[in-house]
PDB file of N, CA and C in Angstrom:
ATOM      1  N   UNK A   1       0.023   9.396  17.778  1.00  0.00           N
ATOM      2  CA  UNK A   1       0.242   9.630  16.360  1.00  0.00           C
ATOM      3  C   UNK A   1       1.468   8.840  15.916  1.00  0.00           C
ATOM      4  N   UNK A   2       0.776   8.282  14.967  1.00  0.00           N
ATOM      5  CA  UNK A   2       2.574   7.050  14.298  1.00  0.00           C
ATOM      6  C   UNK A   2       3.230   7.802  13.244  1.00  0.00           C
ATOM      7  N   UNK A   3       4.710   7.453  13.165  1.00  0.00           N
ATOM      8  CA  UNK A   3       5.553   7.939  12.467  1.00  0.00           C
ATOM      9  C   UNK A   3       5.530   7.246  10.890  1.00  0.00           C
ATOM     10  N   UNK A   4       6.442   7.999  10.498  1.00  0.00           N
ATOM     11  CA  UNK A   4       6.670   6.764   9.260  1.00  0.00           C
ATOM     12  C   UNK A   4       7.508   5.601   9.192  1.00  0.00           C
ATOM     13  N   UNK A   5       8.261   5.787  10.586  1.00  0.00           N
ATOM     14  CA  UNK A   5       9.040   4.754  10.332  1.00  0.00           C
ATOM     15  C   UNK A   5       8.697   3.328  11.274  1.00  0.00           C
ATOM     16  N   UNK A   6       7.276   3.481  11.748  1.00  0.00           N
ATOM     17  CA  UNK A   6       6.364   2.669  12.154  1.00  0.00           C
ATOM     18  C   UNK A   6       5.890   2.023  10.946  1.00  0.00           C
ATOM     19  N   UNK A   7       5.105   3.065  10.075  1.00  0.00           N
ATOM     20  CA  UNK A   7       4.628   1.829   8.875  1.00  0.00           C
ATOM     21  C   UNK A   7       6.076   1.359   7.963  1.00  0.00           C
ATOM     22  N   UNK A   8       7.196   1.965   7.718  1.00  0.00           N
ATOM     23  CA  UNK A   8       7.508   1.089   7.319  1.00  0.00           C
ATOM     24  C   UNK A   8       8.456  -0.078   7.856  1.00  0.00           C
ATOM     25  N   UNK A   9       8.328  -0.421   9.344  1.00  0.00           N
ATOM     26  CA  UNK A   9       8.282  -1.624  10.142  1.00  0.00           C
ATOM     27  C   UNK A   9       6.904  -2.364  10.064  1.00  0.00           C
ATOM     28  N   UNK A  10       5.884  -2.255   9.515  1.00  0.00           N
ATOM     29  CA  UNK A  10       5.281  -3.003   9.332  1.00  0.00           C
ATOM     30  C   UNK A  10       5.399  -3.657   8.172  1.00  0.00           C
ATOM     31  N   UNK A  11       5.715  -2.412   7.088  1.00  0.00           N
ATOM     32  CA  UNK A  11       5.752  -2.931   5.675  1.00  0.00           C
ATOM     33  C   UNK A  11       6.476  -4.484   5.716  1.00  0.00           C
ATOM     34  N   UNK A  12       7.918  -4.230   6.461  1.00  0.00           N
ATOM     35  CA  UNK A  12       9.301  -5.093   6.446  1.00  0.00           C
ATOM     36  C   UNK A  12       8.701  -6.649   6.981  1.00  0.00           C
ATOM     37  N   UNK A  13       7.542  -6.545   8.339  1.00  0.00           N
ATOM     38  CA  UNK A  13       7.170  -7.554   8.722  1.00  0.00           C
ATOM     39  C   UNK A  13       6.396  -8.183   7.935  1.00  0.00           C
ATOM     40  N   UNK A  14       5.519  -7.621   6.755  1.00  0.00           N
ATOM     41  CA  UNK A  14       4.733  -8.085   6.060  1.00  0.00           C
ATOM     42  C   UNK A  14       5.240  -8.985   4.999  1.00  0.00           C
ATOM     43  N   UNK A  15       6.439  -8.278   4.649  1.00  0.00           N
ATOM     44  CA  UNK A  15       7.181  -9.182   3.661  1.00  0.00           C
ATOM     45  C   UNK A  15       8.208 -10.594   4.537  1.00  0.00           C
ATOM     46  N   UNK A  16       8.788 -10.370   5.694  1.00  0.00           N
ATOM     47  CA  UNK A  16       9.174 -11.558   6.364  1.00  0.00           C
ATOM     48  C   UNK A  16       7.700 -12.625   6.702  1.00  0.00           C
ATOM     49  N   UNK A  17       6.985 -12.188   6.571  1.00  0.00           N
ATOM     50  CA  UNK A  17       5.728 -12.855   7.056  1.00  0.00           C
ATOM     51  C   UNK A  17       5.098 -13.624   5.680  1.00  0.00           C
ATOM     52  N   UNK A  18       5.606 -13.448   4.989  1.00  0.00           N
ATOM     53  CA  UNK A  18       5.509 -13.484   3.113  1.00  0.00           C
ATOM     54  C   UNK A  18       3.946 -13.635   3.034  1.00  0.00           C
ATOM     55  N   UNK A  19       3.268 -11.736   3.578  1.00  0.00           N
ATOM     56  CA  UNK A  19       2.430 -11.630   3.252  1.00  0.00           C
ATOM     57  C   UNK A  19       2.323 -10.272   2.741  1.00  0.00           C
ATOM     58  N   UNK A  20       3.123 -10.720   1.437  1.00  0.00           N
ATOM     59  CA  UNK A  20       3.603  -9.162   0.490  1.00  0.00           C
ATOM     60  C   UNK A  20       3.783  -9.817  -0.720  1.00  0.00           C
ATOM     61  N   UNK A  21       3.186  -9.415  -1.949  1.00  0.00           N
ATOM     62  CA  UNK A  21       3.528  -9.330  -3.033  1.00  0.00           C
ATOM     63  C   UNK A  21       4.290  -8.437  -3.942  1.00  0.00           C
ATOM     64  N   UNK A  22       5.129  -8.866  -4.731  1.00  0.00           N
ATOM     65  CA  UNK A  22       5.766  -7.418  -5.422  1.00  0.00           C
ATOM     66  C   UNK A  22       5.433  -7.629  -7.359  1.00  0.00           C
ATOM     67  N   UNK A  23       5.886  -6.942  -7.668  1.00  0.00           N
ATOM     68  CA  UNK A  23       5.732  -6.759  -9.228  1.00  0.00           C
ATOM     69  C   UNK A  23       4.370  -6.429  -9.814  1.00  0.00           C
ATOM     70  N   UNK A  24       4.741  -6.107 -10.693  1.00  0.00           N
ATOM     71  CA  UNK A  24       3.420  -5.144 -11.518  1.00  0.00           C
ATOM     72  C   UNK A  24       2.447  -6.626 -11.843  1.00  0.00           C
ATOM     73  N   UNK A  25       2.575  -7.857 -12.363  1.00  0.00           N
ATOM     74  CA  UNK A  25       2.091  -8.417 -12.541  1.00  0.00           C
ATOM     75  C   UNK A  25       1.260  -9.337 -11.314  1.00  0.00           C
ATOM     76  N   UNK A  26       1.999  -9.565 -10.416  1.00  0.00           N
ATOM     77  CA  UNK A  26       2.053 -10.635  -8.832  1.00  0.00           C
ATOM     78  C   UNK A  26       1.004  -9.647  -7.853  1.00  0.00           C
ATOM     79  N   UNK A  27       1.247  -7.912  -8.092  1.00  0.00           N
ATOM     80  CA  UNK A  27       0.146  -6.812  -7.226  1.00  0.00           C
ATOM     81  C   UNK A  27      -1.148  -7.384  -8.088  1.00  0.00           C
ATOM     82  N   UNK A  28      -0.762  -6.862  -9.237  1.00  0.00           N
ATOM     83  CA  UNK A  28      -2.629  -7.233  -9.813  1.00  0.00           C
ATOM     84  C   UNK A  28      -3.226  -8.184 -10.204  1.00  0.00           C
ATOM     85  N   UNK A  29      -2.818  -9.014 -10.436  1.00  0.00           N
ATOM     86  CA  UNK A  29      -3.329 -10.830  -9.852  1.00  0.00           C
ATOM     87  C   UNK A  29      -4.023 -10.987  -8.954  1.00  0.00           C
ATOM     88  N   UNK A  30      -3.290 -10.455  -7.453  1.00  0.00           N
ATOM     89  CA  UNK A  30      -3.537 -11.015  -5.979  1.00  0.00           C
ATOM     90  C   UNK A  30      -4.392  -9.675  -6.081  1.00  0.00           C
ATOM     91  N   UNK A  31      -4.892  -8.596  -6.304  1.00  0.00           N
ATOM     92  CA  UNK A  31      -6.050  -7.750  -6.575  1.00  0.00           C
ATOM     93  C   UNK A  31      -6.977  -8.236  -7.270  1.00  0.00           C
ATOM     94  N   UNK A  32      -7.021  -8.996  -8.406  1.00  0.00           N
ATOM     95  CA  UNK A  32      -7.921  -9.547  -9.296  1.00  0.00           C
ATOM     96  C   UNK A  32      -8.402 -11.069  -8.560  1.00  0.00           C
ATOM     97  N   UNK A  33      -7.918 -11.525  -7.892  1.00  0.00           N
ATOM     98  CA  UNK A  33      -8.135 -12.605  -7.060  1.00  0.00           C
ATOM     99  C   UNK A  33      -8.886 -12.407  -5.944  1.00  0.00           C
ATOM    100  N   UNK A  34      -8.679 -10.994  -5.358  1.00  0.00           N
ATOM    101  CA  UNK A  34      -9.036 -10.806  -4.502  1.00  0.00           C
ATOM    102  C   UNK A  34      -8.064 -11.215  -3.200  1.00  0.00           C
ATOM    103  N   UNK A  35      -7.025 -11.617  -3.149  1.00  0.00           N
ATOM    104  CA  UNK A  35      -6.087 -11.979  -1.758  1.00  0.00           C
ATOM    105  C   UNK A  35      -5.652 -10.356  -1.545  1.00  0.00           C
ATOM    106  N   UNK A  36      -5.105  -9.195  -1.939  1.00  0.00           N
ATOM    107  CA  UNK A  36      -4.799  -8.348  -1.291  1.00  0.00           C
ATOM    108  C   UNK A  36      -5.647  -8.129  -0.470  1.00  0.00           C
ATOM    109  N   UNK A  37      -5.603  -6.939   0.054  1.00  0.00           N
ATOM    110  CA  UNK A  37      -6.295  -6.144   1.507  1.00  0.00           C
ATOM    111  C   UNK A  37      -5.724  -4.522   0.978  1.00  0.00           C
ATOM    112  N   UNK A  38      -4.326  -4.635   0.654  1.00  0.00           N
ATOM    113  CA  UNK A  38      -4.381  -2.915   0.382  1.00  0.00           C
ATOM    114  C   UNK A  38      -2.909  -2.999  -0.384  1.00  0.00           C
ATOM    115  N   UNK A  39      -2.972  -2.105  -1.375  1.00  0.00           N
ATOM    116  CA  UNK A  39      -1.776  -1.932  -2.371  1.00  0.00           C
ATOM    117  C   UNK A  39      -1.151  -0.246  -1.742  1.00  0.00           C
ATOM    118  N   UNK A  40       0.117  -0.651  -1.620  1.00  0.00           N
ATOM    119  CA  UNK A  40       0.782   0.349  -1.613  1.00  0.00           C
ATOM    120  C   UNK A  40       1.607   0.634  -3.264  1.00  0.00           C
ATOM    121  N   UNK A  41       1.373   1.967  -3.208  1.00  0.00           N
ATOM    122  CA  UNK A  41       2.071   2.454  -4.628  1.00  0.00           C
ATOM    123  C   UNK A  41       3.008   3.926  -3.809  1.00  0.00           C
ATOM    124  N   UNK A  42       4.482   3.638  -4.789  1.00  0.00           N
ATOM    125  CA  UNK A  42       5.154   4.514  -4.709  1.00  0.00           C
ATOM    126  C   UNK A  42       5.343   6.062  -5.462  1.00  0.00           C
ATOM    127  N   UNK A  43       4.648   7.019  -5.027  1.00  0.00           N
ATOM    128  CA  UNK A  43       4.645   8.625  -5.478  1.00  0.00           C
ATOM    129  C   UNK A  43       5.262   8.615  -6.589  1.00  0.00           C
ATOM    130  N   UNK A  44       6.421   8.317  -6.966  1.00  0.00           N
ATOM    131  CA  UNK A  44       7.311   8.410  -8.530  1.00  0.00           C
ATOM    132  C   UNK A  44       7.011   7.142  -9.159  1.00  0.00           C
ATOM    133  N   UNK A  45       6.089   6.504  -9.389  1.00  0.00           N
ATOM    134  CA  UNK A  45       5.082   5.409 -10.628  1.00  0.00           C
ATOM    135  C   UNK A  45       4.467   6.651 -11.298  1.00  0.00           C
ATOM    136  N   UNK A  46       4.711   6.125 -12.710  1.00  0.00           N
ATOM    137  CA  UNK A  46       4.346   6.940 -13.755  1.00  0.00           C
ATOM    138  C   UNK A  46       2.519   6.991 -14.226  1.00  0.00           C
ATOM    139  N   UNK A  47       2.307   8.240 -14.265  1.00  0.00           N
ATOM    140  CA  UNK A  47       0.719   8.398 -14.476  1.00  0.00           C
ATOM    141  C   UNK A  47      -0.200   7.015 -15.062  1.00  0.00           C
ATOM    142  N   UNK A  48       0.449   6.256 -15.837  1.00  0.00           N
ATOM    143  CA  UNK A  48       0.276   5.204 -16.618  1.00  0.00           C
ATOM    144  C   UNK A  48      -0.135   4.018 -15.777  1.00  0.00           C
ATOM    145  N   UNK A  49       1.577   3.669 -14.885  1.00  0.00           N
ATOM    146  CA  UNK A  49       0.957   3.119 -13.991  1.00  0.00           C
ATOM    147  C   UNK A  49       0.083   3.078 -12.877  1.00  0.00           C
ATOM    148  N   UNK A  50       0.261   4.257 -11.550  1.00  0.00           N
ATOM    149  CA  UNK A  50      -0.792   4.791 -11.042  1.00  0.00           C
ATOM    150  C   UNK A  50      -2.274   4.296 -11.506  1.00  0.00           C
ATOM    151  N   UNK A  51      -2.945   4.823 -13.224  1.00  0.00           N
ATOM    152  CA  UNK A  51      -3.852   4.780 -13.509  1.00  0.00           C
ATOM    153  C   UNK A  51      -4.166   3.363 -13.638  1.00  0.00           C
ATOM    154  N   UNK A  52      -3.335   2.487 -14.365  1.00  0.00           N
ATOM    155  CA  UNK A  52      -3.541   1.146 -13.809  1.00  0.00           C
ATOM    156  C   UNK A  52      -4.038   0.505 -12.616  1.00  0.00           C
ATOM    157  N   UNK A  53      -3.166   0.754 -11.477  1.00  0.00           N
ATOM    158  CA  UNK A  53      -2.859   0.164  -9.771  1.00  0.00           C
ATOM    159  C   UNK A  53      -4.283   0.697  -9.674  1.00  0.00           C
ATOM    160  N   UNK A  54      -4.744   1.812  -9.988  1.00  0.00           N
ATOM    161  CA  UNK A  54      -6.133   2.698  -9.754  1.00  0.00           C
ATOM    162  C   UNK A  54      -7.414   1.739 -10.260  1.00  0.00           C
ATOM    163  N   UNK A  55      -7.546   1.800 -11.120  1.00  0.00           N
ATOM    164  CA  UNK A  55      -8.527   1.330 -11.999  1.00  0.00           C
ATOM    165  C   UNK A  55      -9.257  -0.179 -11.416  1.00  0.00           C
ATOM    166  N   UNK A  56      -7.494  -1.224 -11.291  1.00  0.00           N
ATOM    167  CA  UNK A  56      -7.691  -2.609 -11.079  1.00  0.00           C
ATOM    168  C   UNK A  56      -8.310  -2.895  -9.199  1.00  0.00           C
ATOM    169  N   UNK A  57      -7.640  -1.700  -8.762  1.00  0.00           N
ATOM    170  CA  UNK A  57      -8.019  -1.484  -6.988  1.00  0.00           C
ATOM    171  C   UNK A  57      -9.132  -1.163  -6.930  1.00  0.00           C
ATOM    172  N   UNK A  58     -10.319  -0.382  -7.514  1.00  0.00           N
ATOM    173  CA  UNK A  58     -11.152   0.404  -7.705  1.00  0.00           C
ATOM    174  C   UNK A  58     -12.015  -0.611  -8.172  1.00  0.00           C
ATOM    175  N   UNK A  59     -12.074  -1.456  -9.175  1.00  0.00           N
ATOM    176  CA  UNK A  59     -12.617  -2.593  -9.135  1.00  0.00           C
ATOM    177  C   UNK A  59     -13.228  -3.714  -8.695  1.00  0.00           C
ATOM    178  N   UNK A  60     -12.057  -3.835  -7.839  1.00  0.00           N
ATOM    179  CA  UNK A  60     -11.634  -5.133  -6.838  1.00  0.00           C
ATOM    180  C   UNK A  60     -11.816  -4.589  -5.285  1.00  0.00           C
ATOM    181  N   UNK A  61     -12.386  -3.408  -5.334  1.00  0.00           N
ATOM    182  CA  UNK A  61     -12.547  -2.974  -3.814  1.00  0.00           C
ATOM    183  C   UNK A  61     -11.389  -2.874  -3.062  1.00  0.00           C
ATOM    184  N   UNK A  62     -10.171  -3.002  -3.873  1.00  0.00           N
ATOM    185  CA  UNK A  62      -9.222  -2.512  -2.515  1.00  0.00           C
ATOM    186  C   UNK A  62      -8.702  -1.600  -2.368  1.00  0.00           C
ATOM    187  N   UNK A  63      -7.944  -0.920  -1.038  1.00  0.00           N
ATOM    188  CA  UNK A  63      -7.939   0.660  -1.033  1.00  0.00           C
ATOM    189  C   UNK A  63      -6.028   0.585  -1.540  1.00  0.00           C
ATOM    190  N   UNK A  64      -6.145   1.625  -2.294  1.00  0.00           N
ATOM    191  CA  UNK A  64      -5.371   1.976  -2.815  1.00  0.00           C
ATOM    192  C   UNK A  64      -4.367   2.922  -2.263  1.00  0.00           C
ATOM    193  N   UNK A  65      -2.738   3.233  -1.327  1.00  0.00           N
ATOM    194  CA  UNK A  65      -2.384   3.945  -0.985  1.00  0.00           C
ATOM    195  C   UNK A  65      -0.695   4.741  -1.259  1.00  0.00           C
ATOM    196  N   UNK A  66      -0.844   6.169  -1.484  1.00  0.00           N
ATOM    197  CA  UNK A  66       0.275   6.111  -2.302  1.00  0.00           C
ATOM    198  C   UNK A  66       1.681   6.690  -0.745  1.00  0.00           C
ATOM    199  N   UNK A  67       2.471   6.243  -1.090  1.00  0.00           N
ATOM    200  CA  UNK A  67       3.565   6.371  -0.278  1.00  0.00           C
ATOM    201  C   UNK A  67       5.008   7.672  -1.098  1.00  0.00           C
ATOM    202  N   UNK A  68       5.571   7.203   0.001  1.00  0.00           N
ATOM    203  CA  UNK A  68       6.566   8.421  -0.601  1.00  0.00           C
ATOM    204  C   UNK A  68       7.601   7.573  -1.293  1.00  0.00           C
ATOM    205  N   UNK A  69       8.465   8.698  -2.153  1.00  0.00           N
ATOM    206  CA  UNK A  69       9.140   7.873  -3.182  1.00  0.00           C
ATOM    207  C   UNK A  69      10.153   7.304  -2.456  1.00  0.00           C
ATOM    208  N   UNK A  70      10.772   5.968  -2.900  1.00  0.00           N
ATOM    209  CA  UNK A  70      11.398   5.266  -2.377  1.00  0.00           C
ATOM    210  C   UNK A  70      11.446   4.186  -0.845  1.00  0.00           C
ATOM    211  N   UNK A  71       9.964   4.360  -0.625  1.00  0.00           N
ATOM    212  CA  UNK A  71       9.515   3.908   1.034  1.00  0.00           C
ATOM    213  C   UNK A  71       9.581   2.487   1.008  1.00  0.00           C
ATOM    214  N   UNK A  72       8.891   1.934  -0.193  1.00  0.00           N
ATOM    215  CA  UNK A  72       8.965   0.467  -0.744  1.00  0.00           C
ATOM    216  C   UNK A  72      10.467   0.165  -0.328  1.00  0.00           C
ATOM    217  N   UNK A  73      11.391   0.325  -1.306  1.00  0.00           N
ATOM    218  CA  UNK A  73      12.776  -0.164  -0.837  1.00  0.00           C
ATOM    219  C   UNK A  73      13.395   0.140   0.313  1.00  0.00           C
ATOM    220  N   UNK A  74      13.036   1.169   1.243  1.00  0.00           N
ATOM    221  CA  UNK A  74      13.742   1.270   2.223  1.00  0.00           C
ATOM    222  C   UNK A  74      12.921   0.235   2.900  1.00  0.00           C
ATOM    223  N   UNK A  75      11.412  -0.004   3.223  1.00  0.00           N
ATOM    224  CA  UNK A  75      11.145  -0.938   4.150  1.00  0.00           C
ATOM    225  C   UNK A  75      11.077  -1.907   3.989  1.00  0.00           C
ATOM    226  N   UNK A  76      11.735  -2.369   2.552  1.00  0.00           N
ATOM    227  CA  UNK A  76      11.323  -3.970   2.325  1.00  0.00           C
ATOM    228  C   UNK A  76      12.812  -4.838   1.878  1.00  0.00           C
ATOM    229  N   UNK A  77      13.478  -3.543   1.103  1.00  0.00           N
ATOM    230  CA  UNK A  77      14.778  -4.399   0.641  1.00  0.00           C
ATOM    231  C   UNK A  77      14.661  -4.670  -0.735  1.00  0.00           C
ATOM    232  N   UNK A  78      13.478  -4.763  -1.688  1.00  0.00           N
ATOM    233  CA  UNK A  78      13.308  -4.972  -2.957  1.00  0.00           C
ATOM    234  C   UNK A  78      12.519  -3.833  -3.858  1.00  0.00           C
ATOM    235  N   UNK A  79      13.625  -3.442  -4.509  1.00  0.00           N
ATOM    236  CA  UNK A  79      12.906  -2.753  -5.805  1.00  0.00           C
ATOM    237  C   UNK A  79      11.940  -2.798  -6.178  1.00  0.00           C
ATOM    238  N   UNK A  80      11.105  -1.774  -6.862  1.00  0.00           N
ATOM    239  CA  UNK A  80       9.440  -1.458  -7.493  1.00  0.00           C
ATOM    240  C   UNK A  80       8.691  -0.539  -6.427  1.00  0.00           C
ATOM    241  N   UNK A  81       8.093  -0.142  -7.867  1.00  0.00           N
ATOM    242  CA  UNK A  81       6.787   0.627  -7.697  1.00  0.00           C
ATOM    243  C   UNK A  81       5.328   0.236  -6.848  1.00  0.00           C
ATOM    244  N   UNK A  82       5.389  -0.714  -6.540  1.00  0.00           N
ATOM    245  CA  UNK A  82       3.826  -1.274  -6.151  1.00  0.00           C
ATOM    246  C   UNK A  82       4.280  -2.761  -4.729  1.00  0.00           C
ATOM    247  N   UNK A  83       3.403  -2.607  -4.105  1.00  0.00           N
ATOM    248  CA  UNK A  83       3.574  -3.852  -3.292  1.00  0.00           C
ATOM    249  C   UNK A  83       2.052  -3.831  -2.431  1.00  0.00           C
ATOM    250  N   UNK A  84       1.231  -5.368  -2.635  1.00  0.00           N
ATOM    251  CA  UNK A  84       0.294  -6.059  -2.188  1.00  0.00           C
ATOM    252  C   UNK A  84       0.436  -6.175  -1.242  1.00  0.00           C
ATOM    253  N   UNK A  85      -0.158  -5.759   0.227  1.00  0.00           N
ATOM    254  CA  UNK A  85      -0.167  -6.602   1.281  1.00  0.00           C
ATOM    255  C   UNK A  85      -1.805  -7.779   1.360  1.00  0.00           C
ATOM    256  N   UNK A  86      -1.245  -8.928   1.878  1.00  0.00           N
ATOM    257  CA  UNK A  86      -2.076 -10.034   1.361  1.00  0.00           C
ATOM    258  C   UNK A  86      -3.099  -9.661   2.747  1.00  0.00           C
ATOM    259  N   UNK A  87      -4.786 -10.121   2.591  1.00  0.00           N
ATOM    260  CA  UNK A  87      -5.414 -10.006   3.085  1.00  0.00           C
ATOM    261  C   UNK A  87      -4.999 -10.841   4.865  1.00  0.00           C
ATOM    262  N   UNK A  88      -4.523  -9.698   5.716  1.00  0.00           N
ATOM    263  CA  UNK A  88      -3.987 -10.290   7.066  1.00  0.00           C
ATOM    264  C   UNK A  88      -3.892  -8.672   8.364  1.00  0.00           C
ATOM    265  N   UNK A  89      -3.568  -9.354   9.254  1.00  0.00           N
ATOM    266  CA  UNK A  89      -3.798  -8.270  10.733  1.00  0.00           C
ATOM    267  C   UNK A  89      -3.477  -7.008   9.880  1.00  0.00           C
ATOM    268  N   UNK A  90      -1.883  -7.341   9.311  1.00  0.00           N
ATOM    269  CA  UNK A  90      -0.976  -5.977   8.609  1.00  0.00           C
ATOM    270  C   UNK A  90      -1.636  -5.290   7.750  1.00  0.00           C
ATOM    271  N   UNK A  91      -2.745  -5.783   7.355  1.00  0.00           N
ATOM    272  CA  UNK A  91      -3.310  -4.668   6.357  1.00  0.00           C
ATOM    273  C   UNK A  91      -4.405  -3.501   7.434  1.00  0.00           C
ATOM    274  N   UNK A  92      -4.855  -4.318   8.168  1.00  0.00           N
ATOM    275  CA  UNK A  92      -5.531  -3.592   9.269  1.00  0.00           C
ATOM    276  C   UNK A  92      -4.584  -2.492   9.979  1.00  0.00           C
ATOM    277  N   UNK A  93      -3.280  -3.018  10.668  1.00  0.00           N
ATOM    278  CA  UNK A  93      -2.692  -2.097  10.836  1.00  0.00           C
ATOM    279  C   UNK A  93      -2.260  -0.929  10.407  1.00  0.00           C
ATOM    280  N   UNK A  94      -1.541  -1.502   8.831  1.00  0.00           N
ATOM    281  CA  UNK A  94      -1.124  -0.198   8.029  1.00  0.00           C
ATOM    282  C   UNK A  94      -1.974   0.763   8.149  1.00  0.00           C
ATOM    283  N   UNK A  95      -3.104   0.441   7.273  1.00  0.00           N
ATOM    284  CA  UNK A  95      -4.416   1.146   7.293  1.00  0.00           C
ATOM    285  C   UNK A  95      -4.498   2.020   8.393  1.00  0.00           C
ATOM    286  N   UNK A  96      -4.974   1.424   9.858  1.00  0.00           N
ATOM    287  CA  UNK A  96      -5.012   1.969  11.449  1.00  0.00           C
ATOM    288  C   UNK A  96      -3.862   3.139  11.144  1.00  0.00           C
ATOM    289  N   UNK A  97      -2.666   2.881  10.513  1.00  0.00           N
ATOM    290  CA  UNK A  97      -1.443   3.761  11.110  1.00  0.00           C
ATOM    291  C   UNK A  97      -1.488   5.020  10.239  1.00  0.00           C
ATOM    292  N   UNK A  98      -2.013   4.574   9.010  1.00  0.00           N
ATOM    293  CA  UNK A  98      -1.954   5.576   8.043  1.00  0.00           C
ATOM    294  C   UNK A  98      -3.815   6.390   8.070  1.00  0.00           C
ATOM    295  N   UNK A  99      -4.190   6.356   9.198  1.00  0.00           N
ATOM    296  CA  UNK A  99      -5.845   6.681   9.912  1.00  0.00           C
ATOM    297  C   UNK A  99      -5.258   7.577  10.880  1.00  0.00           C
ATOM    298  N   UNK A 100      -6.208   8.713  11.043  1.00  0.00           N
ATOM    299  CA  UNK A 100      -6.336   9.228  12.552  1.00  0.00           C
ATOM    300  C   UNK A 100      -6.977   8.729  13.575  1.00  0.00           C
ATOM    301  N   UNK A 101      -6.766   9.314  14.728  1.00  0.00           N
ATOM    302  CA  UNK A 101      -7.857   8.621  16.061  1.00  0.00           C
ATOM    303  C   UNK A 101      -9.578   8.416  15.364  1.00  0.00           C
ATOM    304  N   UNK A 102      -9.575   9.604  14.148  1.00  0.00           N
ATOM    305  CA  UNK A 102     -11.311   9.573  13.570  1.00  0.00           C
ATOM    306  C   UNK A 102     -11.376   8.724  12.593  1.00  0.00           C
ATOM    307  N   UNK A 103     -10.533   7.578  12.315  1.00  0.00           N
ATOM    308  CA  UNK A 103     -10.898   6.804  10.999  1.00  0.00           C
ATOM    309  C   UNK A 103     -10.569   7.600   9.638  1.00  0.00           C
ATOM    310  N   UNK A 104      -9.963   9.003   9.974  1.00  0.00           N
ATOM    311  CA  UNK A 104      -9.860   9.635   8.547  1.00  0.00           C
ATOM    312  C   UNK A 104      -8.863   9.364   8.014  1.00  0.00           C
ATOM    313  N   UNK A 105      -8.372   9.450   7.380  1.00  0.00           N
ATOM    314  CA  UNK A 105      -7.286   9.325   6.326  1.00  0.00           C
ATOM    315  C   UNK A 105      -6.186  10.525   6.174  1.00  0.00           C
ATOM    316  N   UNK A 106      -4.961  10.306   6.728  1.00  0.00           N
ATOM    317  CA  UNK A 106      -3.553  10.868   6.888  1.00  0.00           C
ATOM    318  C   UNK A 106      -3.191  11.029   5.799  1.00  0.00           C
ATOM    319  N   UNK A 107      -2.400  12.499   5.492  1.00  0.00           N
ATOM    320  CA  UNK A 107      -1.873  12.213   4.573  1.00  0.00           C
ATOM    321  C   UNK A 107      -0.335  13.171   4.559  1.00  0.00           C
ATOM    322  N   UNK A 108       0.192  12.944   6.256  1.00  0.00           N
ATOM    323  CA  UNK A 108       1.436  13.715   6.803  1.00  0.00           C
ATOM    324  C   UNK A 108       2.229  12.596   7.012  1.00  0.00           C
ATOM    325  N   UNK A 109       2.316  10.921   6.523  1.00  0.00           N
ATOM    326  CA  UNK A 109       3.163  10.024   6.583  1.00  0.00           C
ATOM    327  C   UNK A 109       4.149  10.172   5.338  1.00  0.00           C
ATOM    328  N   UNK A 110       5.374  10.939   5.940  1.00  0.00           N
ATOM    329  CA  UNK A 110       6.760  11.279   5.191  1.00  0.00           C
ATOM    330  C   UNK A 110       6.149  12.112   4.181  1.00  0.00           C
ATOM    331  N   UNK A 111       4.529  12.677   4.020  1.00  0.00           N
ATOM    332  CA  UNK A 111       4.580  13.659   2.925  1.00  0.00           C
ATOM    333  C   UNK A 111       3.937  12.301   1.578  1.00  0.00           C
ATOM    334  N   UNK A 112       3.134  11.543   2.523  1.00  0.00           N
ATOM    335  CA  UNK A 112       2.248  10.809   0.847  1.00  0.00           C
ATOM    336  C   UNK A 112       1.735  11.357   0.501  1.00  0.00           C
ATOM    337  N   UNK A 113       1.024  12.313   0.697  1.00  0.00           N
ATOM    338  CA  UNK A 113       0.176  13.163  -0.616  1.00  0.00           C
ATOM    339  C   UNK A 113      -1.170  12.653  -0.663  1.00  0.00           C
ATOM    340  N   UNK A 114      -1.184  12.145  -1.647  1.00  0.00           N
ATOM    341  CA  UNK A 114      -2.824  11.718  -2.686  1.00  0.00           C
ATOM    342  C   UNK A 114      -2.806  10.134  -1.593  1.00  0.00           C
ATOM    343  N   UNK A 115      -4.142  10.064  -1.531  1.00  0.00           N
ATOM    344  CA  UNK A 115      -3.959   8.966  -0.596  1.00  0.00           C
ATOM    345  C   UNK A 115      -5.708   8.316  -1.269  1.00  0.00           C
ATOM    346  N   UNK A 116      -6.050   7.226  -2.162  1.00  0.00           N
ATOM    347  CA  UNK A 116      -7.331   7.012  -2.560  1.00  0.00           C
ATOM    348  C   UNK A 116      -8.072   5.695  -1.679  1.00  0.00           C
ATOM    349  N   UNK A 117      -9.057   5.927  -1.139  1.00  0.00           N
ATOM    350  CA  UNK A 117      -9.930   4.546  -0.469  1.00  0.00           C
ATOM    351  C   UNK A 117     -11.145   3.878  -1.611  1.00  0.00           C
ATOM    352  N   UNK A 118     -10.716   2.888  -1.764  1.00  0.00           N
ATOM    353  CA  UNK A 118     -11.796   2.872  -2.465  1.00  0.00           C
ATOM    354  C   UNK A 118     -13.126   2.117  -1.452  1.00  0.00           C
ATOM    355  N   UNK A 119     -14.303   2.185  -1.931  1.00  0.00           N
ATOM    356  CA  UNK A 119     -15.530   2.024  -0.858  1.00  0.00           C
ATOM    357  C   UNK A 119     -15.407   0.302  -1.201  1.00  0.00           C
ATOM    358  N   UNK A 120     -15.934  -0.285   0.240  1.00  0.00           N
ATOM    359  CA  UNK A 120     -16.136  -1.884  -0.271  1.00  0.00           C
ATOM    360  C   UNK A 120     -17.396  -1.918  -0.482  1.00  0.00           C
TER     361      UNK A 120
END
């Protein structure tokens, strides 16, 4: 069973690997393009946005996952609500880490909560 401070050593590698996007505009682009693999959103994004990150992921087939507040900046170093990981191993992983041994979906990493997949 992985911790949280496993995914967010992956998060950190994803962005040295500059296969991370940040900003509200640069996440849903690389969703509308199709280069993500999986958006992380931070628990304190406002219903507004959420419903946004939701809508455009839900669309675009990618799974959508919400984290705890402030996880973004501790594992990456940069401010915001939202961060793209670009279609690569790390999205497989995250995913894997934030999965049980059954493929189900965790939702005891630091206390994320609401956690949405969308179907491909």
């Amino acid at each position: 069973m992985m911790d949280e401070q496993a995914v967010r050593s992956y998060m950190g590698l994803s962005v040295r690997a500059r296969m991370a996007v940040f900003g509200e505009d640069g996440v849903l682009k690389s969703v509308r393009k199709k280069e993500a693999g999986l958006v992380l959103v931070d628990r304190a994004a406002s219903a507004n946005t959420l419903d946004r990150y939701r809508s455009t992921c839900s669309y675009a087939g990618v799974p959508m996952i919400l984290v705890p507040e402030d996880m973004i900046l501790k594992a990456t170093g940069r401010p915001g609500m939202a961060m793209a990981v670009l279609r690569s191993g790390f999205v497989n992983k995250l995913i894997g880490l934030l999965s049980d041994e059954n493929g189900e979906k965790r939702d005891d990493i630091g206390g994320a909560g609401n956690i949405w997949q969308t179907s491909n």
